[in-house]
N, C-alpha and C. Protein backbone atom coordinates (compact mmCIF):
# COMPACT_ATOMS: atom_id res chain seq x y z
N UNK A 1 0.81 -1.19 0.00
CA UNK A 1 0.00 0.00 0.00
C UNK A 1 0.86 1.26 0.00
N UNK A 2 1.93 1.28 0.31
CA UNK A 2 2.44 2.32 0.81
C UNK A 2 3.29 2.25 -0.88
N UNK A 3 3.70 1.71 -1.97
CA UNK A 3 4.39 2.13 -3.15
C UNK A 3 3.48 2.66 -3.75
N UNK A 4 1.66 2.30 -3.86
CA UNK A 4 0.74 3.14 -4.20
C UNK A 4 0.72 4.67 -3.47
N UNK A 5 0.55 4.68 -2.31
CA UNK A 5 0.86 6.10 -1.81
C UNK A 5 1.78 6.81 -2.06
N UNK A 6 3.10 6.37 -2.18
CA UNK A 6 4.24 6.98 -2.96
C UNK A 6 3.87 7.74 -4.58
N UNK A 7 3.31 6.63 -5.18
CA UNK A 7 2.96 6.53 -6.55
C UNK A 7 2.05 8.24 -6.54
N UNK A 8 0.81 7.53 -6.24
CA UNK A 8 -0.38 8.99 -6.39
C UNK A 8 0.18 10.16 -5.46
N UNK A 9 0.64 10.14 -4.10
CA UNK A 9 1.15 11.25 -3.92
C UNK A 9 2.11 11.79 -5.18
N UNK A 10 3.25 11.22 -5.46
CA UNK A 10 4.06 12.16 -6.27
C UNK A 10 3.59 12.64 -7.58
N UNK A 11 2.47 11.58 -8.27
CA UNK A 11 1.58 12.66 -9.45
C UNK A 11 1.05 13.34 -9.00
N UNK A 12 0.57 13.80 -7.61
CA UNK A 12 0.13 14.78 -7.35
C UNK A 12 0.17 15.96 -7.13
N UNK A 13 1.52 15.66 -6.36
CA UNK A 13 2.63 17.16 -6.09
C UNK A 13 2.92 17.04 -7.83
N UNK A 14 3.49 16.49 -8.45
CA UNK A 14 3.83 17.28 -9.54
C UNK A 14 2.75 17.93 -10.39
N UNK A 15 1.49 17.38 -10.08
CA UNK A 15 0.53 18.59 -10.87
C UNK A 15 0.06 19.34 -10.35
N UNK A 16 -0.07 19.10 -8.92
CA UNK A 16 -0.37 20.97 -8.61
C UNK A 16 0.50 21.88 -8.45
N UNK A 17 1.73 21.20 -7.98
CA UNK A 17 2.89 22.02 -8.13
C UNK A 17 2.98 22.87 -9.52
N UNK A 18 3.04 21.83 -10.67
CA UNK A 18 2.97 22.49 -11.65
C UNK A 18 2.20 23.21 -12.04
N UNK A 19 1.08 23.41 -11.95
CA UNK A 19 -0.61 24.18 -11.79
C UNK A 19 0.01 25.43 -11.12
N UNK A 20 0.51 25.33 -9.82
CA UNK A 20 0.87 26.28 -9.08
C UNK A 20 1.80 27.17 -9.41
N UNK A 21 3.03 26.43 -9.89
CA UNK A 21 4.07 27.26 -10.62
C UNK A 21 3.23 27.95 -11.86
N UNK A 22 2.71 27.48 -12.64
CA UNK A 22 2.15 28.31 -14.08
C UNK A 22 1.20 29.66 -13.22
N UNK A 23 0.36 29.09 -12.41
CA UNK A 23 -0.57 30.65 -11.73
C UNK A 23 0.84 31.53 -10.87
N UNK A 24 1.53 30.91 -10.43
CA UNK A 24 2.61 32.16 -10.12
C UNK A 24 3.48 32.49 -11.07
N UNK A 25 3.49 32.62 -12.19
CA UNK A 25 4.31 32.87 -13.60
C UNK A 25 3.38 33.77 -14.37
N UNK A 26 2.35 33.78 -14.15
CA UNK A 26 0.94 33.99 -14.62
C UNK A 26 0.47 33.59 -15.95
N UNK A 27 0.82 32.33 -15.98
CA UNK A 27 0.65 31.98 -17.57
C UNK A 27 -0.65 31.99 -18.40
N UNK A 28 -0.64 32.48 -19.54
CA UNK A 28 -1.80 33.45 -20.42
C UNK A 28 -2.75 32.35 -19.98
N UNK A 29 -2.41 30.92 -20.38
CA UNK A 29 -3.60 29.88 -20.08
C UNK A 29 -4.50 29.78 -18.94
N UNK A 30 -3.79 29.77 -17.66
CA UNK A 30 -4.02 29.68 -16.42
C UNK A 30 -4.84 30.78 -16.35
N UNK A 31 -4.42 31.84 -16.49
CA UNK A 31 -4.88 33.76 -15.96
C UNK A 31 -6.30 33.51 -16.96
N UNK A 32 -6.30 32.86 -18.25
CA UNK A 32 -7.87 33.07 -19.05
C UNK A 32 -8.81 32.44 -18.06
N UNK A 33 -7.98 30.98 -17.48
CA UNK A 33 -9.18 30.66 -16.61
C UNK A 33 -9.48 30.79 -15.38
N UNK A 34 -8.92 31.84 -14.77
CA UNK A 34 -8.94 32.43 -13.67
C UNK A 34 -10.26 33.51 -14.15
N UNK A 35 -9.82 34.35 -15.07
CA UNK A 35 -10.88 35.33 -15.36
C UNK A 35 -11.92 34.77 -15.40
N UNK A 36 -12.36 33.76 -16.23
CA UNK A 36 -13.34 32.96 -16.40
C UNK A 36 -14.31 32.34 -15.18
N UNK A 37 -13.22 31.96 -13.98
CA UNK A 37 -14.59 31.56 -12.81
C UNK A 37 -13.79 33.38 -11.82
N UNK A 38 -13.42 34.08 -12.40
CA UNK A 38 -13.38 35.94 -12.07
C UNK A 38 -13.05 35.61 -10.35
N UNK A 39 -11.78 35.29 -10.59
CA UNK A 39 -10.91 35.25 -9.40
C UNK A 39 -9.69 36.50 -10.10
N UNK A 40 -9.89 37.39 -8.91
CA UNK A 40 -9.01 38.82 -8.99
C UNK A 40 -7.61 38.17 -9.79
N UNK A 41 -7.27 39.41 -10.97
CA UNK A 41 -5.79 38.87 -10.99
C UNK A 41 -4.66 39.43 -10.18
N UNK A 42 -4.68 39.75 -9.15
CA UNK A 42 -3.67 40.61 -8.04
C UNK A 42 -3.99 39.14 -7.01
N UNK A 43 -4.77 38.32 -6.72
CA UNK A 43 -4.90 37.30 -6.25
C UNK A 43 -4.46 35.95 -6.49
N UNK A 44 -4.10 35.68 -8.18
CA UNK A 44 -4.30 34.53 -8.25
C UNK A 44 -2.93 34.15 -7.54
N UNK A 45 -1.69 34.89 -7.16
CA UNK A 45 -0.75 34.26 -6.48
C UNK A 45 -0.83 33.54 -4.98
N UNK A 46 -1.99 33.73 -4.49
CA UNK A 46 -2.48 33.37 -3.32
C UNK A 46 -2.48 31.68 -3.69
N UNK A 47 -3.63 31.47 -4.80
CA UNK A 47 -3.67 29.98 -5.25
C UNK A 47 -2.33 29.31 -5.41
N UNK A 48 -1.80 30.13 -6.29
CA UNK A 48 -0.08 29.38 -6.74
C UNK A 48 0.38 29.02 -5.46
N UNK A 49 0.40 29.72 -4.84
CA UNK A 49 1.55 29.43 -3.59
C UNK A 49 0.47 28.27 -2.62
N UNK A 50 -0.56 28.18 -2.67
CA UNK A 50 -1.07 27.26 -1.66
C UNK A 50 -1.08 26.20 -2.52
N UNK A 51 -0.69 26.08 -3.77
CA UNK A 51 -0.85 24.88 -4.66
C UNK A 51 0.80 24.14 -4.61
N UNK A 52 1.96 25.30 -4.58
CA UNK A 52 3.11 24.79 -4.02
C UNK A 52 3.45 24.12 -3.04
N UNK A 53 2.65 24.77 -1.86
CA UNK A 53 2.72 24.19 -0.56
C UNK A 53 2.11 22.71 -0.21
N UNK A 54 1.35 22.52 -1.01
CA UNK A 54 0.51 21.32 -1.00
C UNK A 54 1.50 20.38 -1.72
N UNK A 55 2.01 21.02 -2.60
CA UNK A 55 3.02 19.84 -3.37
C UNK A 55 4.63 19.71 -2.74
N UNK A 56 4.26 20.32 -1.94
CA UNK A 56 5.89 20.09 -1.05
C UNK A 56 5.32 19.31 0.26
N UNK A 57 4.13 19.58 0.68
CA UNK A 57 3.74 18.84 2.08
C UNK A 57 3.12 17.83 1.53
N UNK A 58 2.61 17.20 0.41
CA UNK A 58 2.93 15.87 -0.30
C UNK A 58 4.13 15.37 -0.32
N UNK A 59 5.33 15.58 -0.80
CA UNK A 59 6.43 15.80 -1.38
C UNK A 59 7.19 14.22 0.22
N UNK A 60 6.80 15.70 1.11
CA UNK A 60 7.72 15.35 2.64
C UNK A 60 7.10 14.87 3.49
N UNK A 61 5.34 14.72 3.25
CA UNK A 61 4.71 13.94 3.78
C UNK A 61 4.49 12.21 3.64
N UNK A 62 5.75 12.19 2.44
CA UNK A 62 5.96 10.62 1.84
C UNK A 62 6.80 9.89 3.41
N UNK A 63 7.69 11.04 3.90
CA UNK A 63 8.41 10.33 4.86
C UNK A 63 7.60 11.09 6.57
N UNK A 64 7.00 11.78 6.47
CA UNK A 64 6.58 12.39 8.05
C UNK A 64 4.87 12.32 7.67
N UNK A 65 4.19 10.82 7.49
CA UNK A 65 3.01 11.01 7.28
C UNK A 65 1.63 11.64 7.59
N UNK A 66 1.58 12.89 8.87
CA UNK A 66 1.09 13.59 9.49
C UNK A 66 0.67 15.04 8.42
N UNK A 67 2.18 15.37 7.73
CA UNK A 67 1.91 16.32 7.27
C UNK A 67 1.61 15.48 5.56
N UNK A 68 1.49 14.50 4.89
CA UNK A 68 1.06 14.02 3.89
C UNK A 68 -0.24 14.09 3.77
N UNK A 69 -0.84 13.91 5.33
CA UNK A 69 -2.67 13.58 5.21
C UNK A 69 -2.99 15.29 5.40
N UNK A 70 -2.24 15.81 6.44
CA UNK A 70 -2.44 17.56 6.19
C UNK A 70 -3.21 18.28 4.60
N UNK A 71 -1.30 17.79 4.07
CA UNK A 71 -2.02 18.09 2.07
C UNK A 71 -2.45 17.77 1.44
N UNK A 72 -2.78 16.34 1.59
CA UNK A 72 -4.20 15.77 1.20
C UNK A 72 -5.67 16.40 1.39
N UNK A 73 -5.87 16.57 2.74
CA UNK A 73 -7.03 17.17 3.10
C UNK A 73 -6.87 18.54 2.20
N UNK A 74 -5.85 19.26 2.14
CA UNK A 74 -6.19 21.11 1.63
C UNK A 74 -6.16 20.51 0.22
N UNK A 75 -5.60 19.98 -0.50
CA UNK A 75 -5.87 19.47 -1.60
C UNK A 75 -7.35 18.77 -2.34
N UNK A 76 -8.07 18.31 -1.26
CA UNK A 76 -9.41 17.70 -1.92
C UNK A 76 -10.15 19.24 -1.10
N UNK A 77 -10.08 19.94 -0.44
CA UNK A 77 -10.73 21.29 -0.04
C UNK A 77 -10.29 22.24 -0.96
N UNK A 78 -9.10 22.51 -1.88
CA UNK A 78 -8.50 23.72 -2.84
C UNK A 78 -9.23 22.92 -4.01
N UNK A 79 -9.83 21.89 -4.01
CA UNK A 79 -10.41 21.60 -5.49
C UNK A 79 -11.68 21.39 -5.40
N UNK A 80 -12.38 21.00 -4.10
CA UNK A 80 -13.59 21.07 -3.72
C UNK A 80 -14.21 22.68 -3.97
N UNK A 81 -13.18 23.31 -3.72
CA UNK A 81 -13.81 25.05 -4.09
C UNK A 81 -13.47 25.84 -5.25
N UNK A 82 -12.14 24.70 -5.73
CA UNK A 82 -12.48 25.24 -7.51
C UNK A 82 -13.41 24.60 -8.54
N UNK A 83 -13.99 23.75 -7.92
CA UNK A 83 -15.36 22.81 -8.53
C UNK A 83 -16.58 23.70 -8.38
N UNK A 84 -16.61 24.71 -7.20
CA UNK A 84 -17.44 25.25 -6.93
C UNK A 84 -17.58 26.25 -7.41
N UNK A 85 -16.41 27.02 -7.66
CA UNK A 85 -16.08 28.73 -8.64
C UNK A 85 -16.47 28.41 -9.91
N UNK A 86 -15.95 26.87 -10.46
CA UNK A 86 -16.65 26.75 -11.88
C UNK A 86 -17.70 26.62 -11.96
N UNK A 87 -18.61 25.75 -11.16
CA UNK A 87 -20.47 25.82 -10.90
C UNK A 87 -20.82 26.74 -11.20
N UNK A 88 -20.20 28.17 -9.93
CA UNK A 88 -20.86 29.17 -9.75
C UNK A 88 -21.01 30.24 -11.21
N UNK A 89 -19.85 30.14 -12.14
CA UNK A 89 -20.03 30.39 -13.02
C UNK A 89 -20.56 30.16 -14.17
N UNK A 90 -21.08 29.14 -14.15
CA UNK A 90 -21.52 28.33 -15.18
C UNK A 90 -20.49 27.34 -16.49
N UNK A 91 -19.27 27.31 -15.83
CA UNK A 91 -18.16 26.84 -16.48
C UNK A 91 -18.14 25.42 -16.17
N UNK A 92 -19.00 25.00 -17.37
CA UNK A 92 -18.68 23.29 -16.93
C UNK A 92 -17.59 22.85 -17.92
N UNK A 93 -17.02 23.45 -18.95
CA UNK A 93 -16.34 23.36 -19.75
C UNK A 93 -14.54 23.02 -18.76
N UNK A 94 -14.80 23.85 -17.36
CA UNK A 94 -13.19 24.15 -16.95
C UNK A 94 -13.30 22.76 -15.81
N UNK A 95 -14.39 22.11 -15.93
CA UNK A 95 -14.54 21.14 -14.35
C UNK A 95 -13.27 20.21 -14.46
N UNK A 96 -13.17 19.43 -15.83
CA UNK A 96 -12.44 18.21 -16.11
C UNK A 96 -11.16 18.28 -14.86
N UNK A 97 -10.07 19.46 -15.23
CA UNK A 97 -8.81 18.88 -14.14
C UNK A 97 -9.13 19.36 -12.65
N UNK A 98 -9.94 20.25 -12.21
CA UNK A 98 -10.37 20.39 -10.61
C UNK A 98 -10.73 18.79 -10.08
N UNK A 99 -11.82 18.19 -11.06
CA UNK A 99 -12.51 17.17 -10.71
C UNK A 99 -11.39 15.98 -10.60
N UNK A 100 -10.42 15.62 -12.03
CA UNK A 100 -9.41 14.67 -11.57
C UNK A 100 -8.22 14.84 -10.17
N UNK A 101 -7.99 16.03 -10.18
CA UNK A 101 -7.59 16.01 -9.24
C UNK A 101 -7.88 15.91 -7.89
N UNK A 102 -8.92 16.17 -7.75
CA UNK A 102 -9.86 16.10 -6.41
C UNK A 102 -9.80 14.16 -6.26
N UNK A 103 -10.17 14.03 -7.33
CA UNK A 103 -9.97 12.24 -7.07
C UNK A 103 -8.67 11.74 -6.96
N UNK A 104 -8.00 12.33 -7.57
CA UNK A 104 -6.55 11.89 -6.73
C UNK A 104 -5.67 12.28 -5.53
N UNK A 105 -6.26 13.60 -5.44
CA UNK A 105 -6.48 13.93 -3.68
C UNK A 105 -6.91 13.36 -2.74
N UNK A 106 -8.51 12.51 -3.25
CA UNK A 106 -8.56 11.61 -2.60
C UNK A 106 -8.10 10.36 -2.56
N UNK A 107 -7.51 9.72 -2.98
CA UNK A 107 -6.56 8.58 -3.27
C UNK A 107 -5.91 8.83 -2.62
N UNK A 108 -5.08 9.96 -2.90
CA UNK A 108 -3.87 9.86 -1.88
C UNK A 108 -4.06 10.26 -0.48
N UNK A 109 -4.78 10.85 -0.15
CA UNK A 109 -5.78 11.08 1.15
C UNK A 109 -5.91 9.15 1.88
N UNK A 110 -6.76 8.85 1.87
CA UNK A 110 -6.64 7.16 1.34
C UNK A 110 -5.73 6.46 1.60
N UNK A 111 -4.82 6.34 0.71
CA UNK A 111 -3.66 5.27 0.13
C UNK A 111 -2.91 5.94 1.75
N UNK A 112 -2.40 6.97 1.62
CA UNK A 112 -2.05 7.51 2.65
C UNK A 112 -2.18 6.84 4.76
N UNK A 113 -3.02 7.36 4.29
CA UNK A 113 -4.26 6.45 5.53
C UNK A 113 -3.79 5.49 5.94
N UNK A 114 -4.31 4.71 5.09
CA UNK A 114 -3.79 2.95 4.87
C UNK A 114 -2.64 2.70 4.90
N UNK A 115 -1.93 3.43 4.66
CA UNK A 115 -0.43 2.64 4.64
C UNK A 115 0.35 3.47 5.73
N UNK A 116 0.02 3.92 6.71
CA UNK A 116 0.86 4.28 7.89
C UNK A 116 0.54 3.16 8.96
């Protein structure tokens, strides 16, 4: 259980990390769909950096499993409420990667669990 937890944690940090790095770069892609569920752009570095942090307390939560289930939890809650900004907008077009990731948040939430 625990090479699965290894496994989905580290695709995980690397995509929100990477998610996170592009909203703190402000990349044209990212920033269209920020405008789109009309999250301030003087804000969106708030997301980047809590999307970093999540992928580093994944990262180090492989070996101190306390803080792994930590970024798990803000991870299925930071996508639980970008599922919700797209609702609120009527953007069902942007759901697809909030929604996969939220399921692999929970996985690794999970896998996590289980294997301490």
């Amino acid at each position: 259980m625990f090479i699965a937890s290894l496994v989905v944690s580290a695709l995980l940090a690397l995509a929100v990390g990477g998610s996170g790095a592009m909203k703190l770069t402000k990349n044209d892609g990212v920033m269209a769909g920020m405008d789109a569920v009309r999250v301030p752009r003087d804000r969106v570095w708030v997301l980047g950096a809590l999307e970093v942090a999540a992928a580093l307390g994944l990262i180090i939560g492989i070996v101190w499993w306390p803080l792994g289930v930590a970024a798990a939890i803000g991870v299925i809650l930071y996508f639980v409420g970008a599922i919700v900004a797209h609702i609120r907008v009527g953007d069902t077009k942007g759901l697809g990667a909030p929604a996969v990731l939220l399921v692999l948040g929970v996985a690794a939430l999970v896998l996590r669990l289980l294997s301490v």
